[in-house]
N, C-alpha and C. Protein backbone atom coordinates (compact mmCIF):
# COMPACT_ATOMS: atom_id res chain seq x y z
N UNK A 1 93.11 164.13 22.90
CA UNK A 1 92.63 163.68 24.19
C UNK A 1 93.68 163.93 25.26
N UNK A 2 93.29 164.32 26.68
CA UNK A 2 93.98 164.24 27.46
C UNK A 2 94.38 163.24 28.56
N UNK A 3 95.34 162.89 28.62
CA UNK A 3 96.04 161.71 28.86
C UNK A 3 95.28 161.53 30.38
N UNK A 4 94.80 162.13 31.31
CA UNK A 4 94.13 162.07 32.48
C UNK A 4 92.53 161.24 31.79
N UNK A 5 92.34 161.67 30.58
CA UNK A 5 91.11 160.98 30.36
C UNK A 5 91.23 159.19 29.80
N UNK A 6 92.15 158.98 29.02
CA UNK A 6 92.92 158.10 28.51
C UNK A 6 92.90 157.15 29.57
N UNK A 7 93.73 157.33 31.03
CA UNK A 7 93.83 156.74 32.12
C UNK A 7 92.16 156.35 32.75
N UNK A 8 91.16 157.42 32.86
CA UNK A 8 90.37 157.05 33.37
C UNK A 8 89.34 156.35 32.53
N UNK A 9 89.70 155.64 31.67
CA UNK A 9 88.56 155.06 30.65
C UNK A 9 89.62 153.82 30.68
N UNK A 10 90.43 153.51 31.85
CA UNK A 10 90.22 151.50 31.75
C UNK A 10 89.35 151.04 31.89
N UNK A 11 89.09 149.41 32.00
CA UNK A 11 88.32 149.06 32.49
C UNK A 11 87.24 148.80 33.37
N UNK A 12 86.67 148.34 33.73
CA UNK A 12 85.62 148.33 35.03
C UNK A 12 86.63 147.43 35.36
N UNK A 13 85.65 147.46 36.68
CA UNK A 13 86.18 146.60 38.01
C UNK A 13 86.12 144.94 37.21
N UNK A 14 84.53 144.62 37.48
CA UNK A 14 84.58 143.40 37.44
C UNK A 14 84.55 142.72 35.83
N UNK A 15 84.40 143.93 34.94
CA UNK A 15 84.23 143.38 33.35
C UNK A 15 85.35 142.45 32.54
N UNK A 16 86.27 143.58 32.21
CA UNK A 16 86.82 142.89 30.78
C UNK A 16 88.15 142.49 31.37
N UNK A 17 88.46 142.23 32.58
CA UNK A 17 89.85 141.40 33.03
C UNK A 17 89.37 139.89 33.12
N UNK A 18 88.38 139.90 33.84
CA UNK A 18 87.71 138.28 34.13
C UNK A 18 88.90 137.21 34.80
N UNK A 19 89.60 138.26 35.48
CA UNK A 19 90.33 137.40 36.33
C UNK A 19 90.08 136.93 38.24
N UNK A 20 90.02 135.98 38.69
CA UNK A 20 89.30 136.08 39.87
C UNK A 20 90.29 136.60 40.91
N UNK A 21 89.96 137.09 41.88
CA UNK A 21 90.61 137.51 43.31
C UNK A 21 91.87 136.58 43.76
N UNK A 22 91.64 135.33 43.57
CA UNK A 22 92.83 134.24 43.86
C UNK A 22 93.97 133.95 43.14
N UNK A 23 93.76 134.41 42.15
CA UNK A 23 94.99 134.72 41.03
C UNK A 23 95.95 136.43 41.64
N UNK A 24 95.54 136.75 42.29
CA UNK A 24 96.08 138.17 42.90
C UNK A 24 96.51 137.99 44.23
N UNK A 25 95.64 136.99 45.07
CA UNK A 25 96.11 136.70 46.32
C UNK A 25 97.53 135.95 46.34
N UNK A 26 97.37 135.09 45.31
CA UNK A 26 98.27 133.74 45.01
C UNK A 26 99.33 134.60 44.57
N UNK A 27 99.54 135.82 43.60
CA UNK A 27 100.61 136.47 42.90
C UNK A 27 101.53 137.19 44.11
N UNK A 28 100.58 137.70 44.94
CA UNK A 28 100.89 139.01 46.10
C UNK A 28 101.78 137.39 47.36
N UNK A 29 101.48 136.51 47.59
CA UNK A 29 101.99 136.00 48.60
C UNK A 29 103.12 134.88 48.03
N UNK A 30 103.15 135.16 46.62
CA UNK A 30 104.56 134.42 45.96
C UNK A 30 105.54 135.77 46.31
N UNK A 31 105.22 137.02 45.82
CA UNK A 31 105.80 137.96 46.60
C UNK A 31 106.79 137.78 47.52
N UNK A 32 105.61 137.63 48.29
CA UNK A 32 105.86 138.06 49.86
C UNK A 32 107.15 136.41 50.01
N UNK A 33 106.68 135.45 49.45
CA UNK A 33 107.95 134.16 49.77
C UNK A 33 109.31 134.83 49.13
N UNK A 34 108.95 135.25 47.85
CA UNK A 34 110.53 135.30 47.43
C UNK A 34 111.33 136.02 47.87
N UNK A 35 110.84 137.26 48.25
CA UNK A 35 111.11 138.42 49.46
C UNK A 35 112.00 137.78 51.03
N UNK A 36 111.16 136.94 51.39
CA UNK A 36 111.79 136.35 52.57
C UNK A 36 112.63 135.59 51.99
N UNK A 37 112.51 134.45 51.35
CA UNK A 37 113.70 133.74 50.57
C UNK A 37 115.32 134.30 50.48
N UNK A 38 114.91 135.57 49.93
CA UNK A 38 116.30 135.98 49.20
C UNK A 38 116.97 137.40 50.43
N UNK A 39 115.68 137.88 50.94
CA UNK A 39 115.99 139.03 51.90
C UNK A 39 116.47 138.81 53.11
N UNK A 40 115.08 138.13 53.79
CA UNK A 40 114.90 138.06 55.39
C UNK A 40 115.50 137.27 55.84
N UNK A 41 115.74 136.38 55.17
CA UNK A 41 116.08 135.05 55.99
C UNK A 41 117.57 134.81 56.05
N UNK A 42 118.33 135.28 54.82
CA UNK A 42 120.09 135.54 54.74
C UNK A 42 120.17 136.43 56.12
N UNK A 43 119.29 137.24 56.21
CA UNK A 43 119.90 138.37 57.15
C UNK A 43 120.11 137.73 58.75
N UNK A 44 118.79 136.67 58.59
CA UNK A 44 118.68 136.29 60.48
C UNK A 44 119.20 135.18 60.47
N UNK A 45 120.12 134.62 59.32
CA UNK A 45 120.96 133.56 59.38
C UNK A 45 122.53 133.85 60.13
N UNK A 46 122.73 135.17 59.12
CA UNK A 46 123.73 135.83 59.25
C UNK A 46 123.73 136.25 60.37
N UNK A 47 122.97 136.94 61.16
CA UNK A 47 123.17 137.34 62.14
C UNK A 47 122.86 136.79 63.68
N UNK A 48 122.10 135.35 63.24
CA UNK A 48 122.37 134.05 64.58
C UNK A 48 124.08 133.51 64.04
N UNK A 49 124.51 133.63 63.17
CA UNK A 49 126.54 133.18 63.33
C UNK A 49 127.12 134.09 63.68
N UNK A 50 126.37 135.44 63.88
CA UNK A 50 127.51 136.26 64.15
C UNK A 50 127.42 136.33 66.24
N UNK A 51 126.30 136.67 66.45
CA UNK A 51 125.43 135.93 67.75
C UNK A 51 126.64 134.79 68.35
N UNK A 52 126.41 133.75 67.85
CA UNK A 52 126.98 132.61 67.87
C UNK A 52 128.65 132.75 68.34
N UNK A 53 129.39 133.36 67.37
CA UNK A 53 130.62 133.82 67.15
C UNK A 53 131.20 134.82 68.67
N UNK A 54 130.07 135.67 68.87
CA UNK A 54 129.98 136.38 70.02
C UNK A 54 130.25 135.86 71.46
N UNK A 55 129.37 134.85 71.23
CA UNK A 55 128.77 134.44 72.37
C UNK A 55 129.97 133.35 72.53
N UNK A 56 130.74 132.69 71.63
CA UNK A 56 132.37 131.67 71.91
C UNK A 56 133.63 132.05 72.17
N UNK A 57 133.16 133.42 72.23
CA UNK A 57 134.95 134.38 72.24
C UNK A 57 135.39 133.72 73.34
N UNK A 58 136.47 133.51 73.61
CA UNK A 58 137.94 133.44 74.55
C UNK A 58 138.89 134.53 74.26
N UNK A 59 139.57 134.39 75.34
CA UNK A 59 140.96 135.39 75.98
C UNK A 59 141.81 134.85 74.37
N UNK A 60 142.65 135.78 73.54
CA UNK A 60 143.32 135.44 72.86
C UNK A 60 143.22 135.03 71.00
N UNK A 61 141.67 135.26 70.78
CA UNK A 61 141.03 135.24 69.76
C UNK A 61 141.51 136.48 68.90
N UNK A 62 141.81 135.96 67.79
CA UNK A 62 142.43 137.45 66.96
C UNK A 62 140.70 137.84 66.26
N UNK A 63 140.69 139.30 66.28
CA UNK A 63 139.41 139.71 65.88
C UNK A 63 139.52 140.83 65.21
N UNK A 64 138.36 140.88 64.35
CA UNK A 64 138.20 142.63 63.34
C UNK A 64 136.68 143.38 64.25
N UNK A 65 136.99 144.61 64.78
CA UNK A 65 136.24 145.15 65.04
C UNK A 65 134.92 146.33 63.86
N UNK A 66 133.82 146.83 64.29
CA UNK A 66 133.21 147.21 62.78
C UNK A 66 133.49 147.81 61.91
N UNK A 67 134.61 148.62 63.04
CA UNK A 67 135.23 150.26 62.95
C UNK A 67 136.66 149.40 61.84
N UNK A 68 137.05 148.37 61.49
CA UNK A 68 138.24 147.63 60.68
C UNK A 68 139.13 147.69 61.64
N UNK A 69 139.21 147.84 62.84
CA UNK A 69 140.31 147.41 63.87
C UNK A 69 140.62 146.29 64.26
N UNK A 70 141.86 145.95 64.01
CA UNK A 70 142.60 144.27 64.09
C UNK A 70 142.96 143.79 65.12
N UNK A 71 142.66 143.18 66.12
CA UNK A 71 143.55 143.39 67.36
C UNK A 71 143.13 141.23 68.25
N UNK A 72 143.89 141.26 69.21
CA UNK A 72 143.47 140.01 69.98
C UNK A 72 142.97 140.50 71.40
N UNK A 73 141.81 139.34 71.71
CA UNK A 73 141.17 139.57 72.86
C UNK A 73 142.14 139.15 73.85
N UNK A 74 142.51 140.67 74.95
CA UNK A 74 143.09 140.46 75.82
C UNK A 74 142.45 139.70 77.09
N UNK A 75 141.22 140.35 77.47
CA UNK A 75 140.50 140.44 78.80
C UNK A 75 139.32 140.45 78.45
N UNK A 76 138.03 139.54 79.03
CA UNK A 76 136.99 139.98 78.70
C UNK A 76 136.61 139.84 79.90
N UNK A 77 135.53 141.29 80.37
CA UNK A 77 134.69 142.08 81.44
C UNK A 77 133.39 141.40 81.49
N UNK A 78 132.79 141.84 83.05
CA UNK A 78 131.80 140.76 83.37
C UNK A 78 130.50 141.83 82.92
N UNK A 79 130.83 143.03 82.33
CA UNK A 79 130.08 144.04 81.96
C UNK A 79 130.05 144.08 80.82
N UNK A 80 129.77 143.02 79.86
CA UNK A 80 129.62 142.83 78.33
C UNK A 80 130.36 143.75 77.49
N UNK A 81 131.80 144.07 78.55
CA UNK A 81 133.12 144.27 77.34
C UNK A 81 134.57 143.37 77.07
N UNK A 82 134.94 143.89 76.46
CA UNK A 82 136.44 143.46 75.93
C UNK A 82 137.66 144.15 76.32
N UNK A 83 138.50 143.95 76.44
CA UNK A 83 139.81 144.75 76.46
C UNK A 83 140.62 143.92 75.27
N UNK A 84 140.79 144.99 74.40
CA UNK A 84 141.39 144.47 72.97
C UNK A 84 142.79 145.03 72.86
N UNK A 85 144.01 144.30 72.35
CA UNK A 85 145.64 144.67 72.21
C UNK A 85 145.06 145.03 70.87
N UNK A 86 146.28 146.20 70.51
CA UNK A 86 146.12 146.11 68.72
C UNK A 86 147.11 146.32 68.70
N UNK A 87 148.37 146.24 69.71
CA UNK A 87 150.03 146.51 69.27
C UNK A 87 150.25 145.75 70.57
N UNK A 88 151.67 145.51 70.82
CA UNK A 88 151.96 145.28 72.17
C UNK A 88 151.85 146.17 72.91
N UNK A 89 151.52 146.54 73.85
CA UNK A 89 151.12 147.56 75.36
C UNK A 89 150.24 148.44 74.73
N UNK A 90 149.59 148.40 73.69
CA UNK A 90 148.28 149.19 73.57
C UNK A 90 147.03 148.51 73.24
N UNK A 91 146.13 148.61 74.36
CA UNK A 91 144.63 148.23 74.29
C UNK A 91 143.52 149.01 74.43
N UNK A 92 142.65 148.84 74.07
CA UNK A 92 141.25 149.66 74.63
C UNK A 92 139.87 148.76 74.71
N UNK A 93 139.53 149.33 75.36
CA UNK A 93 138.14 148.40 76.07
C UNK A 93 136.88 148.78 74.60
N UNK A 94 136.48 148.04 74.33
CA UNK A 94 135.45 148.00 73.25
C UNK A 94 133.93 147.25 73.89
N UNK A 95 132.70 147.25 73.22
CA UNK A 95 131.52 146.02 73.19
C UNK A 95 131.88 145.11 72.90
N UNK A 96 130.91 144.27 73.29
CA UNK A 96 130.90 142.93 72.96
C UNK A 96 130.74 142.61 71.19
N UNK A 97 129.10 143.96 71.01
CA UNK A 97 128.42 143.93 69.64
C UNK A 97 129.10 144.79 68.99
N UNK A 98 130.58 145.61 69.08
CA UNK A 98 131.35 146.22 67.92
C UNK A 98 131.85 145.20 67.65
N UNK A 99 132.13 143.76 67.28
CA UNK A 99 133.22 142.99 66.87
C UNK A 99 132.51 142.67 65.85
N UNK A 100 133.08 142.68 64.98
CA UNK A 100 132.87 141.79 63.45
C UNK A 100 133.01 140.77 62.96
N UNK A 101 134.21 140.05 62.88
CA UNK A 101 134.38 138.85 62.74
C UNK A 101 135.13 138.56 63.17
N UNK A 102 135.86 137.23 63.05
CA UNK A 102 137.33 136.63 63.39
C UNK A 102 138.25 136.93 62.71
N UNK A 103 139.81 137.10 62.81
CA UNK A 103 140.43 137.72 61.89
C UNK A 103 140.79 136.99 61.10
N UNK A 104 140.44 135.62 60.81
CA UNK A 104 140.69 134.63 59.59
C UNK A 104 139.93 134.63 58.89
N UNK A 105 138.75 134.92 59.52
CA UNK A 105 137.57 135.17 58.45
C UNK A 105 137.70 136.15 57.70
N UNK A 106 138.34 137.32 57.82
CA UNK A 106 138.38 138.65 57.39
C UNK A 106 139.34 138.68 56.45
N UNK A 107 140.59 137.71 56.89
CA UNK A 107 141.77 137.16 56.13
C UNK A 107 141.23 136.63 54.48
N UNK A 108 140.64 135.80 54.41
CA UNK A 108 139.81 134.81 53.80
C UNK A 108 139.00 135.54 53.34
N UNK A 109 137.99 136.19 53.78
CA UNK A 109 137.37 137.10 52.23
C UNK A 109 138.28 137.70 51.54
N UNK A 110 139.33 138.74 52.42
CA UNK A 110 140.15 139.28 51.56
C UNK A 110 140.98 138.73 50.76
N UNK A 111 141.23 137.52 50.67
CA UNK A 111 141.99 136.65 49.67
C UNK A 111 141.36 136.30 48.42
N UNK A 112 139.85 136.18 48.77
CA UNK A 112 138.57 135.50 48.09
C UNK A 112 138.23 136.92 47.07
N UNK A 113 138.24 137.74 47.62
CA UNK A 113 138.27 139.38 46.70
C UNK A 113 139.17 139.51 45.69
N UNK A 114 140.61 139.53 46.02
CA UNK A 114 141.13 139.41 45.27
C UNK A 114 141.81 139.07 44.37
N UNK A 115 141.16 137.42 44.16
CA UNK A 115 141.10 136.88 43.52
C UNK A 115 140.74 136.85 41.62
């Protein structure tokens, strides 16, 4: 026999499963929860603290940019930038949304890693 025929000789539709429509609805939208549970919802957590984090900066905040650049907020612009030191007398103007975290935070995983 060929395996194309094999496949097309399951069942009927409504015969020999005898399972109803609500047992499929109910399976498909446990789905769809655990999905958001474990996916969606870490992500827009994570990213209202980082929001958050953004939105508290001050002059003098040590910070990691996305790019792994270490530096403290020198100046911040009324044009949703930064002027960032990463040595003494060297800065450069960055976004607001390149910053990553705080640099204790960054400190602190990396301790937590290598652990």
């Amino acid at each position: 026999m060929n395996i194309m025929n094999i496949l097309l000789m399951g069942p009927s539709q409504g015969g020999a499963q005898g399972g109803s429509p609500m047992v499929s609805i109910l399976f498909f939208g446990g789905m769809i929860l655990i999905m958001w549970l474990f996916m969606i919802r870490p992500q827009t957590k994570k990213a209202k603290q980082q929001k958050q984090f953004i939105d508290n900066l001050k002059e003098g905040d040590k910070i990691v940019t996305i790019a792994g650049i270490h530096g403290k907020v020198k100046k911040m612009n009324d044009d949703n930038t930064l002027v960032v030191e990463v040595s003494p007398g060297t800065s450069f103007t960055i976004e607001r949304s390149a910053i990553s975290m705080e640099y204790t935070s960054a400190q602190q995983q990396k301790t937590a890693a290598t652990k």
